[in-house]
C-alpha atoms as a PDB file:
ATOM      1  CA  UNK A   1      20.124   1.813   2.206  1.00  0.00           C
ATOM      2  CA  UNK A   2      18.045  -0.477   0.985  1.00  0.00           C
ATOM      3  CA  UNK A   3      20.450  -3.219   3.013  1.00  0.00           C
ATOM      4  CA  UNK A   4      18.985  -1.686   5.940  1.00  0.00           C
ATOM      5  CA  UNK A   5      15.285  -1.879   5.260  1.00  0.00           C
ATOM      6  CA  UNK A   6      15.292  -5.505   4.320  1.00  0.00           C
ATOM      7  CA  UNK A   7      17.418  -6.098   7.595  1.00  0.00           C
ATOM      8  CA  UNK A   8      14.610  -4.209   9.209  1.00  0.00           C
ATOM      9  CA  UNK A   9      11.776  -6.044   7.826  1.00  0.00           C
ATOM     10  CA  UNK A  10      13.499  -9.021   8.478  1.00  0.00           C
ATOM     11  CA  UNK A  11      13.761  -8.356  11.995  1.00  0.00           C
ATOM     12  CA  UNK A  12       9.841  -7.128  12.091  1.00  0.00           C
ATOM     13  CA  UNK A  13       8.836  -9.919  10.750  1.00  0.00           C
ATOM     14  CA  UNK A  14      11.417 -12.495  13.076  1.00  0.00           C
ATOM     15  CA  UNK A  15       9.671 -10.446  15.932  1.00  0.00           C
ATOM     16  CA  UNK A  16       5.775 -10.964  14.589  1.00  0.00           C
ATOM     17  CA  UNK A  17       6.220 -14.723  14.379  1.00  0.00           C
ATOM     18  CA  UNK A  18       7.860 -14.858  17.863  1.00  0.00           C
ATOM     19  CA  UNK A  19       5.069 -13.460  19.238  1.00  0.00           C
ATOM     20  CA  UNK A  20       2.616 -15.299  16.967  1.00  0.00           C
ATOM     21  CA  UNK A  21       4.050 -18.424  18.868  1.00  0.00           C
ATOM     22  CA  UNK A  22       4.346 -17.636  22.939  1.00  0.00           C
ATOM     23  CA  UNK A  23       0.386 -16.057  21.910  1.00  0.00           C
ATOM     24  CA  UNK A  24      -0.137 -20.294  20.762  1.00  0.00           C
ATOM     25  CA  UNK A  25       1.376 -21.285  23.547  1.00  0.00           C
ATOM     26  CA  UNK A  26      -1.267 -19.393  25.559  1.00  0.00           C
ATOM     27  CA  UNK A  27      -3.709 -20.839  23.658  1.00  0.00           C
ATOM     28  CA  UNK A  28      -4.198 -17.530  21.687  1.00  0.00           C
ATOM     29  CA  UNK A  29      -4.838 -17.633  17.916  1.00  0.00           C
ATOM     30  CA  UNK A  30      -3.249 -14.141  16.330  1.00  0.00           C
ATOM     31  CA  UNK A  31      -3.648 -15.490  12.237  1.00  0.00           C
ATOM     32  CA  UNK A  32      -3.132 -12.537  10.355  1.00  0.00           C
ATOM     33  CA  UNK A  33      -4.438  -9.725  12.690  1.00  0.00           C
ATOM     34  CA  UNK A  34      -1.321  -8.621  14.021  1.00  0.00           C
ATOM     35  CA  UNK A  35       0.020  -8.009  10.122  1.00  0.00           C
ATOM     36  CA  UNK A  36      -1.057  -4.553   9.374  1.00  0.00           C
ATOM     37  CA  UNK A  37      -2.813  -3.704   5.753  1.00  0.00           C
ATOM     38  CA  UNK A  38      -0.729  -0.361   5.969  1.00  0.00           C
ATOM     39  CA  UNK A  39      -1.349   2.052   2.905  1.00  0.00           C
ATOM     40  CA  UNK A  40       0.843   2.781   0.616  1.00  0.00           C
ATOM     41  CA  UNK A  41       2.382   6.378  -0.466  1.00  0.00           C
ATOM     42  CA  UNK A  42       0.273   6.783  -3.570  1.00  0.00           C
ATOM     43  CA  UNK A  43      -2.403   5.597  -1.447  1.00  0.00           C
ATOM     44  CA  UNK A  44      -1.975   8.571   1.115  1.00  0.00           C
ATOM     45  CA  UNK A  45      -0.840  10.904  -1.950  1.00  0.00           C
ATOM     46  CA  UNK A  46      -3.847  10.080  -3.527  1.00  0.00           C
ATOM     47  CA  UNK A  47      -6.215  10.996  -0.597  1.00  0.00           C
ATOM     48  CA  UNK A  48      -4.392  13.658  -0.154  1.00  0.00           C
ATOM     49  CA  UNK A  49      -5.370  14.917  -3.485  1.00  0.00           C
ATOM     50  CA  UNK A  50      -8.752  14.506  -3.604  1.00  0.00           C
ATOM     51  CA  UNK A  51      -9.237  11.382  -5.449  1.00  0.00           C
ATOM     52  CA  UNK A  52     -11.409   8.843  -4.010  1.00  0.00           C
ATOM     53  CA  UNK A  53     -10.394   5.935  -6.238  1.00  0.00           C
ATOM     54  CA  UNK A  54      -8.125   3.066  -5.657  1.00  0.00           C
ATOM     55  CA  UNK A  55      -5.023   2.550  -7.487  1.00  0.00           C
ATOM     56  CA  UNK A  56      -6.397   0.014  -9.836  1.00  0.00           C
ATOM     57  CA  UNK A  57      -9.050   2.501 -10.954  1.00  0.00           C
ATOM     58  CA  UNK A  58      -8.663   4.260 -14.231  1.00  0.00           C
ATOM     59  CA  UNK A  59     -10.537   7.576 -12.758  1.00  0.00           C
ATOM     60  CA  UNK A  60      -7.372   7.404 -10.331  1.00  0.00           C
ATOM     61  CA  UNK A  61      -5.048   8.605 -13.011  1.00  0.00           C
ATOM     62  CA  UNK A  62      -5.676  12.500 -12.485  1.00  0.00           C
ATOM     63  CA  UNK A  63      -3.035  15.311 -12.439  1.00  0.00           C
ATOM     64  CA  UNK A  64       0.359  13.951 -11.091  1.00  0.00           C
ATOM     65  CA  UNK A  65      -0.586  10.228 -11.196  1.00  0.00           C
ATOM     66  CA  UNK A  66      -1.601  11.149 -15.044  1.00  0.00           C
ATOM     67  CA  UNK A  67       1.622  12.195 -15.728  1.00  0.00           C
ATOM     68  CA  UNK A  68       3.838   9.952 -14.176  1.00  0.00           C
ATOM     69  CA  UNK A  69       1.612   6.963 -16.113  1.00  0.00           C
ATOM     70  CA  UNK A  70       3.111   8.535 -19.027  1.00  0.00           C
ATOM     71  CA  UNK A  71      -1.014  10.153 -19.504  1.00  0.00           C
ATOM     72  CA  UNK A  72      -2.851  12.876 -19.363  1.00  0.00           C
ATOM     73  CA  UNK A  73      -4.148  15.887 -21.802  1.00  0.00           C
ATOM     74  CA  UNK A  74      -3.910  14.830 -25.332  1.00  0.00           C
ATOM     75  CA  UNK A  75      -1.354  12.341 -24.376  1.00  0.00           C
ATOM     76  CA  UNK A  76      -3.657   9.055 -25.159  1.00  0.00           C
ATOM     77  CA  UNK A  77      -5.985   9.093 -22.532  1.00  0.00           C
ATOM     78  CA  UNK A  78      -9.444   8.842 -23.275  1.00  0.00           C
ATOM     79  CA  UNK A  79     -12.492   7.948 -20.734  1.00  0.00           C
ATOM     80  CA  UNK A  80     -15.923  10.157 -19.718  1.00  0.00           C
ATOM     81  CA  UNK A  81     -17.599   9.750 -15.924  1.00  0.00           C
ATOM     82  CA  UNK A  82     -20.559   9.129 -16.266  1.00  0.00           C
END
């Protein structure tokens, strides 16, 4: 499986620079607009939570994320909102 993905990617990205080039052949300049800044899982697991923080946040590691960090209740985590 994860043969296939990287095959896929590859292909993506074979296809993105293709058309990067017959756009400067037009005279059109793409740069990095085309790439998409797609989220992430955690990103969309994270909204879908309720927390508003980014993954490099330390108020991000709440409930699941917590855990799977290896923190949470009386597990070494210490920090106050304020």
């Amino acid at each position: 499986m994860p043969e296939l993905i990287q095959t896929l990617k590859a292909i993506k990205k074979s296809e993105l620079e293709e058309r990067k080039f017959l756009a400067a052949l037009q005279g059109k300049d793409l740069g990095d607009e085309q790439e998409e800044q797609g989220k992430t899982f955690d990103d969309i697991r994270r909204k879908a939570l309720g927390i508003d923080s980014s993954a490099d946040d330390i108020t991000s590691l709440r409930g699941e994320f917590a855990a799977e960090a290896g923190f949470g209740i009386g597990m070494g985590l210490g920090y106050s909102k304020e």
